[in-house]
N, C-alpha and C. Protein backbone atom coordinates (compact mmCIF):
# COMPACT_ATOMS: atom_id res chain seq x y z
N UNK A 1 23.21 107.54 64.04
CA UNK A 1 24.53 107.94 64.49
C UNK A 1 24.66 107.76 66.01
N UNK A 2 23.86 108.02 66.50
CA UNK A 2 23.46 107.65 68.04
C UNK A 2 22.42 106.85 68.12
N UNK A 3 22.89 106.10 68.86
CA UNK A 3 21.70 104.98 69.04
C UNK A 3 21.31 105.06 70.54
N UNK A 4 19.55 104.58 70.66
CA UNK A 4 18.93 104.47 71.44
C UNK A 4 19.71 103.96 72.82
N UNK A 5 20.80 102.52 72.43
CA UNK A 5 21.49 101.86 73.99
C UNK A 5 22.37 103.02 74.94
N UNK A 6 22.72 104.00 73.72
CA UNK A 6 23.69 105.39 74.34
C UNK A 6 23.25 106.40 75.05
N UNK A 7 21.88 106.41 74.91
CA UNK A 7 21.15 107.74 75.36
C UNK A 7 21.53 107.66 77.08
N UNK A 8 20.96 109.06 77.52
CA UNK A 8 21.72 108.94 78.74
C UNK A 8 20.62 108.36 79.79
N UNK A 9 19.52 107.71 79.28
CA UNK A 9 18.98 107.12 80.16
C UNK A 9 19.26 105.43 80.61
N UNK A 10 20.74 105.14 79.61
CA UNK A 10 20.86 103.70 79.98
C UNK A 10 21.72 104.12 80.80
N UNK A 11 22.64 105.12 80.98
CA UNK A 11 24.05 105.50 81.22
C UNK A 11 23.88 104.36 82.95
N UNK A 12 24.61 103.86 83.32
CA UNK A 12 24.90 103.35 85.04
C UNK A 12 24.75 103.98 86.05
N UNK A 13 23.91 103.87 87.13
CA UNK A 13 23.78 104.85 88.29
C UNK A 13 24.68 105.10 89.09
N UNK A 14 26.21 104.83 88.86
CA UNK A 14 26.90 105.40 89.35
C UNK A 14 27.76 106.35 88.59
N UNK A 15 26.82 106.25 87.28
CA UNK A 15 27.24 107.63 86.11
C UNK A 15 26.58 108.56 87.10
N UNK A 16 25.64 108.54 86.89
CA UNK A 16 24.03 109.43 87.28
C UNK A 16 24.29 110.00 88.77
N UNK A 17 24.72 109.20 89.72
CA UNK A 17 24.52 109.82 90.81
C UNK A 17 26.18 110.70 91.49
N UNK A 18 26.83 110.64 90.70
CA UNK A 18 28.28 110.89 91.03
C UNK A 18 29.02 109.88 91.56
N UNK A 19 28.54 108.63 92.03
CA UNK A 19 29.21 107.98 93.33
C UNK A 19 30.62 107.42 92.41
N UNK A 20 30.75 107.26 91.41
CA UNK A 20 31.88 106.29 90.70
C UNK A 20 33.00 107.72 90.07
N UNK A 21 34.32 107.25 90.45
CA UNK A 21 35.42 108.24 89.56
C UNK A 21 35.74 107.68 87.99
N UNK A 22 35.90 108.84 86.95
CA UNK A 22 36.01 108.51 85.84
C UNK A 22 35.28 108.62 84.92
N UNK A 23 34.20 109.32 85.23
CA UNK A 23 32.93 109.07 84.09
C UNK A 23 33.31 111.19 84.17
N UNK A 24 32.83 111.65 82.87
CA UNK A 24 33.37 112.59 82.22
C UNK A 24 31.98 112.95 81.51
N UNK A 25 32.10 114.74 81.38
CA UNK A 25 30.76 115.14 80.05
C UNK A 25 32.18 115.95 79.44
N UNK A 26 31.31 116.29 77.98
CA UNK A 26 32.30 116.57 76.97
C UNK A 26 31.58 117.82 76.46
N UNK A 27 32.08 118.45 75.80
CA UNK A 27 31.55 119.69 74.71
C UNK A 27 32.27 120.35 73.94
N UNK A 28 31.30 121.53 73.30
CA UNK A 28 32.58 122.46 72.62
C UNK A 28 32.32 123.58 72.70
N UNK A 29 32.84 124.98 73.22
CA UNK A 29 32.81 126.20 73.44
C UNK A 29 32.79 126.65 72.21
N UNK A 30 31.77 127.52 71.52
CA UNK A 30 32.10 128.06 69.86
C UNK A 30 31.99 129.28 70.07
N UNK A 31 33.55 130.06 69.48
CA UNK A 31 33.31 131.69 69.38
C UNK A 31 32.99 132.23 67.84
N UNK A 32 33.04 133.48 68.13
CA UNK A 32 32.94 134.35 67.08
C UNK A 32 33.39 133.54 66.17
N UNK A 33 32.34 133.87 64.84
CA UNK A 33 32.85 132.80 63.47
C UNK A 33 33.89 133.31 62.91
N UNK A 34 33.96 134.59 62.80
CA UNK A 34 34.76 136.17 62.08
C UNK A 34 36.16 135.46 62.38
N UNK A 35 36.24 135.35 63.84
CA UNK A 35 37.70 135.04 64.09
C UNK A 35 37.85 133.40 63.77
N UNK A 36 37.08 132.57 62.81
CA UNK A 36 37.54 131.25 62.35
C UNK A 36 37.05 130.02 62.87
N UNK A 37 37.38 128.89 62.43
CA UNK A 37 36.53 127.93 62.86
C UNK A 37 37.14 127.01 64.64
N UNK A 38 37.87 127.75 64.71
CA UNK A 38 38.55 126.98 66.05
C UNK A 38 37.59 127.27 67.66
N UNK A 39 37.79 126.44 68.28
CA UNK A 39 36.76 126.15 69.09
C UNK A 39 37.69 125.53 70.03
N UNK A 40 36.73 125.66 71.59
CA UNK A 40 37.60 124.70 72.77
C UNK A 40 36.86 123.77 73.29
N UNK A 41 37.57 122.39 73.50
CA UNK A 41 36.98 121.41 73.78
C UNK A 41 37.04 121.14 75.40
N UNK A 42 36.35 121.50 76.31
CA UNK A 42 36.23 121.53 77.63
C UNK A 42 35.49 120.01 78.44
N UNK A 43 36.24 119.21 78.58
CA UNK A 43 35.84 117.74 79.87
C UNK A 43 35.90 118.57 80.90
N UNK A 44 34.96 117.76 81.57
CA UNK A 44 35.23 117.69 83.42
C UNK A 44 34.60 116.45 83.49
N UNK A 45 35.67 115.64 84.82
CA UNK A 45 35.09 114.66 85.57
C UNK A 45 33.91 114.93 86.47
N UNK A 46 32.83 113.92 86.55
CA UNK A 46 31.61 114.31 87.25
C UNK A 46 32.10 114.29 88.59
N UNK A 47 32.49 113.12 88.98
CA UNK A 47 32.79 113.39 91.02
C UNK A 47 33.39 114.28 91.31
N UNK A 48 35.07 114.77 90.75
CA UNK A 48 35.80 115.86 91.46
C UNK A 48 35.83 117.05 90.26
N UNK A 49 35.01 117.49 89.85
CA UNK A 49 34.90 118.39 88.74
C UNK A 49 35.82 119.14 88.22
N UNK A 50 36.76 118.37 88.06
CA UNK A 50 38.06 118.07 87.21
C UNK A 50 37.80 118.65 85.93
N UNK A 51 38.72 119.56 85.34
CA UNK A 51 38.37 120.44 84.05
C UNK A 51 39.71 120.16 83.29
N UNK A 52 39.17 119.90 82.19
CA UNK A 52 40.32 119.89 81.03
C UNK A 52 39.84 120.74 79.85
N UNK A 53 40.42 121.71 79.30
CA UNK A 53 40.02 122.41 77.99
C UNK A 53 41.09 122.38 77.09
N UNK A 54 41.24 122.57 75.72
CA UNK A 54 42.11 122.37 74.80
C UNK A 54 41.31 123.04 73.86
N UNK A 55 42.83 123.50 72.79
CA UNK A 55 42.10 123.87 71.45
C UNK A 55 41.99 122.83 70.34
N UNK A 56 40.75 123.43 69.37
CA UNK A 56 40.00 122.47 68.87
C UNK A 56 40.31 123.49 67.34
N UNK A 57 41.04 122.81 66.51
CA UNK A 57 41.43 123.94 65.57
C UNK A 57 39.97 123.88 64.31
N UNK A 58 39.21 122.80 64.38
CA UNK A 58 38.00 122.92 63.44
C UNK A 58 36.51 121.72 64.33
N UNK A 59 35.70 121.63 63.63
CA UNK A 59 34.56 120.85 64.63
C UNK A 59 34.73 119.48 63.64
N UNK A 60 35.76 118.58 63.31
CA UNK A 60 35.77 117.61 62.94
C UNK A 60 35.82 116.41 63.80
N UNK A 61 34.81 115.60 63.75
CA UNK A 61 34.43 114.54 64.54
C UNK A 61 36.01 113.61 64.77
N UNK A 62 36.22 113.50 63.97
CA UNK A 62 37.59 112.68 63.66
C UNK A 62 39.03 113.53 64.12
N UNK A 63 38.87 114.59 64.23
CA UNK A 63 40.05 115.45 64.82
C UNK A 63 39.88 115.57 66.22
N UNK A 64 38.54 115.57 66.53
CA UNK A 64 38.05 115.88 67.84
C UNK A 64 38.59 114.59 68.74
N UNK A 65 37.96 113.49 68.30
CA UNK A 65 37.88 112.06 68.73
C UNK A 65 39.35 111.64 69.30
N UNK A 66 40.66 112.02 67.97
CA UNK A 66 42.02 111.64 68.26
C UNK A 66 42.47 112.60 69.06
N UNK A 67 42.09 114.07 69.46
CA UNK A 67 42.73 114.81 70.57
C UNK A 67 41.84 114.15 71.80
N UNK A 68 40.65 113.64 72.01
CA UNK A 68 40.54 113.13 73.39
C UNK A 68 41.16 112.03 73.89
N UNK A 69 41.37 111.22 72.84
CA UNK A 69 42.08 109.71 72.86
C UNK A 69 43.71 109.57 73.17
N UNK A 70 44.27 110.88 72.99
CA UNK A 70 45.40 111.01 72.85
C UNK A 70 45.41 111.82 74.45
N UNK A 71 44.79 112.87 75.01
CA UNK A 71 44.69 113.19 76.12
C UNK A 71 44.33 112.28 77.63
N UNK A 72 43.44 111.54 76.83
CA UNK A 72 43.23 110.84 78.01
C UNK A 72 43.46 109.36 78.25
N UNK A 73 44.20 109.05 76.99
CA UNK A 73 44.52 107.77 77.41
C UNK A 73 45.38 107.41 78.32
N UNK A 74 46.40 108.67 78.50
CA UNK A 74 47.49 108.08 79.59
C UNK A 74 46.73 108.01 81.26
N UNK A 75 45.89 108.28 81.05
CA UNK A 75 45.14 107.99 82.83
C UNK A 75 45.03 106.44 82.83
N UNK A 76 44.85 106.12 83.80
CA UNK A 76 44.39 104.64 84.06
C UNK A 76 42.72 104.37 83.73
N UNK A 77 42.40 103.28 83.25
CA UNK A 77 40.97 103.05 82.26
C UNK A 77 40.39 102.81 83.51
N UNK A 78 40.43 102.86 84.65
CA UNK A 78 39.32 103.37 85.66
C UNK A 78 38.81 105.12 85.76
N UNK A 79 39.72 105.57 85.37
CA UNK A 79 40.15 107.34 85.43
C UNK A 79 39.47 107.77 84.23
N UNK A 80 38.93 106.60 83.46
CA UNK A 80 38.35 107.55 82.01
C UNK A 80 37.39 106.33 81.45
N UNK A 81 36.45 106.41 82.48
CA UNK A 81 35.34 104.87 82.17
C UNK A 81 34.39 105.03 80.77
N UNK A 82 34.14 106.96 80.93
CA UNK A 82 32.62 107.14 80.02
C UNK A 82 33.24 108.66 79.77
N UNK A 83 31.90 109.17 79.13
CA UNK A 83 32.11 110.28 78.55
C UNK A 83 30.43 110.80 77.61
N UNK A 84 29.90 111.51 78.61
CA UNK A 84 28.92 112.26 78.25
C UNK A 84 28.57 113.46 77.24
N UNK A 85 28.27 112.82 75.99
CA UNK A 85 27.61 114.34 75.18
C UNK A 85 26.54 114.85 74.77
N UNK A 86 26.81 115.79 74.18
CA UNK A 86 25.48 116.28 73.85
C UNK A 86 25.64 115.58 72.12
N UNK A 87 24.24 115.47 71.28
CA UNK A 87 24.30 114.80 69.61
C UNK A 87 24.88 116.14 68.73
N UNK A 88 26.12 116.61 69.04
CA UNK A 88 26.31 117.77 67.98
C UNK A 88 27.35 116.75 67.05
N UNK A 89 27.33 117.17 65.62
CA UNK A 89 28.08 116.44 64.61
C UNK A 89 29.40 115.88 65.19
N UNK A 90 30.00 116.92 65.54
CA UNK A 90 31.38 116.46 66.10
C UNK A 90 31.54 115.43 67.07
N UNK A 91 30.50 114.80 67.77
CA UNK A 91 30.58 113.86 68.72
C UNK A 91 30.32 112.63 67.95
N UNK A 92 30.20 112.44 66.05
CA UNK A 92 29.51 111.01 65.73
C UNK A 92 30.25 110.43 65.20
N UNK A 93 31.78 110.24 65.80
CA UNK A 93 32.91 109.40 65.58
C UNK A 93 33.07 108.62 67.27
N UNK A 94 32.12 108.36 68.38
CA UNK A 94 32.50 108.31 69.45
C UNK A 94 32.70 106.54 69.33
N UNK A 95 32.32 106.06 68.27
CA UNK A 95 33.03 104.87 68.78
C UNK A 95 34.15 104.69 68.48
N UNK A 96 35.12 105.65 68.02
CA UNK A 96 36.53 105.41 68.44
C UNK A 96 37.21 105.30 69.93
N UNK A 97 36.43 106.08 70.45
CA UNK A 97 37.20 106.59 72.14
C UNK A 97 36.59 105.12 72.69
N UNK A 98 35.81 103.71 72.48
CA UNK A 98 35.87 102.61 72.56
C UNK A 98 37.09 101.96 72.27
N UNK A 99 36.85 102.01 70.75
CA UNK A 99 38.30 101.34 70.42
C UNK A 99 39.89 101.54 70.47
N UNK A 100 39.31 103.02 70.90
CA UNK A 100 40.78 103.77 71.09
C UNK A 100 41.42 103.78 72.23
N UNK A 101 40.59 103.52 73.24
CA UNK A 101 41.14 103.63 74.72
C UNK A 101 39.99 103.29 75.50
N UNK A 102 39.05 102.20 75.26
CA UNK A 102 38.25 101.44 76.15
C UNK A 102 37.18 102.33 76.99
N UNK A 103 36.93 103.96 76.43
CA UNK A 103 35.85 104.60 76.59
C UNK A 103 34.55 104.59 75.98
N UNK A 104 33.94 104.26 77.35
CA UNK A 104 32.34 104.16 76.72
C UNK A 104 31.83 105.81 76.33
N UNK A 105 31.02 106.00 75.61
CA UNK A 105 30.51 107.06 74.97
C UNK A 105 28.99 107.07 75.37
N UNK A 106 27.88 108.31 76.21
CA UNK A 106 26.43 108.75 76.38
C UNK A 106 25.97 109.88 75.66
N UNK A 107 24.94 109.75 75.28
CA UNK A 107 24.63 111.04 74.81
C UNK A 107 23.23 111.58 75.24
N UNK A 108 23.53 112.77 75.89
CA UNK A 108 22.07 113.53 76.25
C UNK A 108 21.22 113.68 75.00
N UNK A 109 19.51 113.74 75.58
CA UNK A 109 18.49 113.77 75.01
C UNK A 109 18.44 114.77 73.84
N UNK A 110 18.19 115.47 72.47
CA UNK A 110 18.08 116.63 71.86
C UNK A 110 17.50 117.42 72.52
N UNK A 111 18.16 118.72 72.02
CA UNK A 111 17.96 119.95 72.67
C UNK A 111 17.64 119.81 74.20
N UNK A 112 18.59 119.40 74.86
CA UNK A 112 18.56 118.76 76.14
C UNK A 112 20.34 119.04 77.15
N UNK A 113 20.70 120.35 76.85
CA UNK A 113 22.29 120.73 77.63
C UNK A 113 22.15 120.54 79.02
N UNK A 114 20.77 120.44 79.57
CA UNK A 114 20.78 120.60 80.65
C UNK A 114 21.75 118.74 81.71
N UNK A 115 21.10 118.21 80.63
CA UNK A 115 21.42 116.69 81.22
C UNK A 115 22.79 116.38 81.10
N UNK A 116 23.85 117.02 80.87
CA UNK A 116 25.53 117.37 81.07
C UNK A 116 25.43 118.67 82.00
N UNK A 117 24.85 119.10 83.01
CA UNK A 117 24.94 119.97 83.35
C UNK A 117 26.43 120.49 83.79
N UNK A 118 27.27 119.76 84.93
CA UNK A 118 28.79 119.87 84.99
C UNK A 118 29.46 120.60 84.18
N UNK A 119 29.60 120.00 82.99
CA UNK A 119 30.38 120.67 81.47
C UNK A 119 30.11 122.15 81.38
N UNK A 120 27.98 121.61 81.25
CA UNK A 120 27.48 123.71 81.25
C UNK A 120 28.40 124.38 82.32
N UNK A 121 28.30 123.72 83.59
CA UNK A 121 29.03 124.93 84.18
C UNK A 121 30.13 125.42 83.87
N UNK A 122 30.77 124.39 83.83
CA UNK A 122 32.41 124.42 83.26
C UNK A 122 32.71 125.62 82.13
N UNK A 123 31.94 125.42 81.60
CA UNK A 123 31.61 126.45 80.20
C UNK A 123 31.64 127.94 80.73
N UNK A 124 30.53 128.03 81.91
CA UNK A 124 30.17 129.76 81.97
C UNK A 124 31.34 129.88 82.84
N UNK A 125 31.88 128.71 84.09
CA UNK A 125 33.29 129.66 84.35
C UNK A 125 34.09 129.88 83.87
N UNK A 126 34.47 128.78 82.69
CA UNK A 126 35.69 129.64 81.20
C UNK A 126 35.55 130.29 81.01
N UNK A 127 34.60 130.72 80.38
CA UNK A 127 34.13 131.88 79.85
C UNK A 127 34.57 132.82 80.53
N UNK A 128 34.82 133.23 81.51
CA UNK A 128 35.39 134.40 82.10
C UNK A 128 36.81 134.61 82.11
N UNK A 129 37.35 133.63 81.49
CA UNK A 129 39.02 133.37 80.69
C UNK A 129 38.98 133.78 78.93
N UNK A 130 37.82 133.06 78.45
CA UNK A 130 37.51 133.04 77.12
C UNK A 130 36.25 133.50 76.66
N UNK A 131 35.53 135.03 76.75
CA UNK A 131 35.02 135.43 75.86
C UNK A 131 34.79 135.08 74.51
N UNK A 132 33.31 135.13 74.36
CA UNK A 132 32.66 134.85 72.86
C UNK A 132 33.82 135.36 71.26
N UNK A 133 34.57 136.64 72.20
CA UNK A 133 35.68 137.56 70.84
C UNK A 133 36.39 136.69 70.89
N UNK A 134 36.64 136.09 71.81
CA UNK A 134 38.48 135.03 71.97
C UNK A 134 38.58 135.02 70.47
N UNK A 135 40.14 134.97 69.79
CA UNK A 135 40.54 134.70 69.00
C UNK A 135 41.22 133.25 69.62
N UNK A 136 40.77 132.27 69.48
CA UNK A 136 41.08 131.03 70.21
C UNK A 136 42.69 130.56 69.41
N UNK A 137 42.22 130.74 68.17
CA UNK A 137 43.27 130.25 67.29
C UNK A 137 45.17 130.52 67.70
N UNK A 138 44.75 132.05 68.20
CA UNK A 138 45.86 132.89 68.49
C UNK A 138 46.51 132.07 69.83
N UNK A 139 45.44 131.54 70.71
CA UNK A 139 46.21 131.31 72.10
C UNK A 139 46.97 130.08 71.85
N UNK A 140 47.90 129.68 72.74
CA UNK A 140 48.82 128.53 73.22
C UNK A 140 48.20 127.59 73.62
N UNK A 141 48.76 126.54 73.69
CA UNK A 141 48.49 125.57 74.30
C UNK A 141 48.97 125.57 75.94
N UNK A 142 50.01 126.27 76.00
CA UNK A 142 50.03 126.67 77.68
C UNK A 142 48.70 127.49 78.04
N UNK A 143 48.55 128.15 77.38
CA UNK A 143 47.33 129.43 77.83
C UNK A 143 46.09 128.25 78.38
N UNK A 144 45.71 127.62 77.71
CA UNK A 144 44.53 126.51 78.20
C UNK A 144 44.90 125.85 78.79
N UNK A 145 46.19 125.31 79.14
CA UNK A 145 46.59 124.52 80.47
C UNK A 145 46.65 125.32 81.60
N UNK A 146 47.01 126.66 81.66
CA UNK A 146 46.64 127.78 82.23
C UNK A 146 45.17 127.97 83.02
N UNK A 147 44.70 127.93 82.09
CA UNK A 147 43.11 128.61 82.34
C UNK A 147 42.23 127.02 82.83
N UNK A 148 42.75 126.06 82.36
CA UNK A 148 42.54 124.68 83.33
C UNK A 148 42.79 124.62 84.94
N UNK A 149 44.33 125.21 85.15
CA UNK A 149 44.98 124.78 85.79
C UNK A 149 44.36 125.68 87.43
N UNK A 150 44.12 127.33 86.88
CA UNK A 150 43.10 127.94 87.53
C UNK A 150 41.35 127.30 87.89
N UNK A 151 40.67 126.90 86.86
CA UNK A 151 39.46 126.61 87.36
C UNK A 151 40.19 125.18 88.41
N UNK A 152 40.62 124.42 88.63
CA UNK A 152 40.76 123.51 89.28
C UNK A 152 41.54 123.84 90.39
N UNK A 153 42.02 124.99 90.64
CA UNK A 153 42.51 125.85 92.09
C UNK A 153 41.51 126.02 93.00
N UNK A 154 40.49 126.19 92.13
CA UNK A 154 39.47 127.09 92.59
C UNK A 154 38.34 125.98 94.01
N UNK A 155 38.29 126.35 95.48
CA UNK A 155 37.88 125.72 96.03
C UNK A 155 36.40 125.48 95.88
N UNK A 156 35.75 124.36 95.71
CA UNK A 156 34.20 123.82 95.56
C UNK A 156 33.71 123.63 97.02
N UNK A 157 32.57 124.39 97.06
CA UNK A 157 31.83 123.81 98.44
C UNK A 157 31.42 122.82 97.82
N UNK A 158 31.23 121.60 96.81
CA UNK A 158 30.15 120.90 96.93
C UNK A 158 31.35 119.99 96.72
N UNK A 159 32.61 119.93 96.91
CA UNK A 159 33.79 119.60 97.14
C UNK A 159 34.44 119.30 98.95
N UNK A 160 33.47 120.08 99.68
CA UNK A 160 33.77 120.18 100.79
C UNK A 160 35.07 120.96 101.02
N UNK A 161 35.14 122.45 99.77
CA UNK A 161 36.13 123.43 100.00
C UNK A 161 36.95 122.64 99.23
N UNK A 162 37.26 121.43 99.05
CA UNK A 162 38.74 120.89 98.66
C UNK A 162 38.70 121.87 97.11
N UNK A 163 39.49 122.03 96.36
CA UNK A 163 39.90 122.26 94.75
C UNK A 163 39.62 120.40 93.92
N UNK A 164 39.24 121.00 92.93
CA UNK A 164 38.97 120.13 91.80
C UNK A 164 40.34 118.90 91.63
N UNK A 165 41.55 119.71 91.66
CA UNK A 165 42.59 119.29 91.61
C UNK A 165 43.22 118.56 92.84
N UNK A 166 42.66 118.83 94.07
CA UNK A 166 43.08 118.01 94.96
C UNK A 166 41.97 116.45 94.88
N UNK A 167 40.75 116.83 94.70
CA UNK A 167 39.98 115.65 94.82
C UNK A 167 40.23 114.81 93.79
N UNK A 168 40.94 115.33 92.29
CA UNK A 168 41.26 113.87 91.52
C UNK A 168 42.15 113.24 91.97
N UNK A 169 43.35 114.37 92.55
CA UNK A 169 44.36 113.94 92.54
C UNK A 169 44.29 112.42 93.89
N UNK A 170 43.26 112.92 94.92
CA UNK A 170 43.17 112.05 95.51
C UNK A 170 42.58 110.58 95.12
N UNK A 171 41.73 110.60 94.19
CA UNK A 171 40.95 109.62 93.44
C UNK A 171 41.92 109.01 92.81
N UNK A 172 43.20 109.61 91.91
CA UNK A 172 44.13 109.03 91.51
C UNK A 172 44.99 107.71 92.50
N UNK A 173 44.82 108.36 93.86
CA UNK A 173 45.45 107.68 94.48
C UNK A 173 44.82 106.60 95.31
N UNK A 174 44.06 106.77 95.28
CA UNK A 174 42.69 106.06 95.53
C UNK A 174 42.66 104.55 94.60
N UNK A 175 42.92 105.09 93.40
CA UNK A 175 43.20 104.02 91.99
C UNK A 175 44.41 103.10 92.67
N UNK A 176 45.50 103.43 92.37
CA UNK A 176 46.87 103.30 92.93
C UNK A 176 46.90 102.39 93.83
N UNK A 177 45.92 102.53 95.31
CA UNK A 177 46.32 101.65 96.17
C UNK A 177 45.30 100.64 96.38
N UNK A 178 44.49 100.51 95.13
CA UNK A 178 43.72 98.92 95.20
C UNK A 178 44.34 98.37 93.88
């Protein structure tokens, strides 16, 4: 289902070292089972640690695949080169986000979260929006554009203070004028 050329040790060193905009890790936040099978699907871009979360109403590879394809295709295919995961079931439809919108697909080593680290973080600062109880199902789709729209306010020293949201936005423009 994953093959050896995907692992993240072929991935490009300007995956690896941050220097390139557009390359992305992926995951899925899973709460309480009690409250159902819905789950949030949290990107961030690696250079300007750009956060996107959405709800994920079940862990179907194929449901999963057409809400990223559909989210991120409207960027420009410099803005959405790759996309880093971890081998959980739901990630073994990734050669659609190829055919779907010219995204390459990596996948970290087993039992190996550490090698998306970005995403991990991304994760424990949601989490302070979305608790393990979240009834995810219940929230909006504003509510996670919400709780996006905050982590990317939020100033990064390793940003040089800028917000998440100013440094894509600049990268966007960056795109734009070559």
């Amino acid at each position: 289902v994953f093959p050896l050329e995907r692992a993240i040790q072929n991935r490009p060193d300007h995956v690896n070292d941050r220097s390139g905009f557009g390359d992305w890790e992926g995951d899925l936040m899973i709460f309480c089972k009690e409250l159902g099978k819905a789950n949030v699907a949290s990107l961030v871009e690696r250079k300007t640690r750009y956060a996107v979360l959405f709800r994920n109403n079940d862990r179907s590879s194929k449901h999963l695949m057409n809400r990223l394809i559909a989210l991120l295709s409207p960027l420009p295919l410099s803005a959405r080169r790759s996309i880093t995961f971890d081998r959980g079931l739901e990630f073994n439809r990734w050669r659609d986000l190829r055919t779907g919108m010219g995204t390459e697909a990596w996948f970290c080593d087993p039992q190996a979260p550490w090698q998306k680290g970005s995403v991990e973080n991304l994760n424990k600062r949601a989490r302070r929006y979305l608790p393990r109880d979240t009834a995810i199902a219940a929230l909006s789709d504003h509510a996670m554009v919400e709780i996006s729209a905050q982590l990317n306010a939020t100033p990064r020293r390793c940003l040089g203070y800028r917000t998440p949201a100013e440094a894509f936005a600049e990268e966007l423009r960056q795109l734009d004028l070559s």
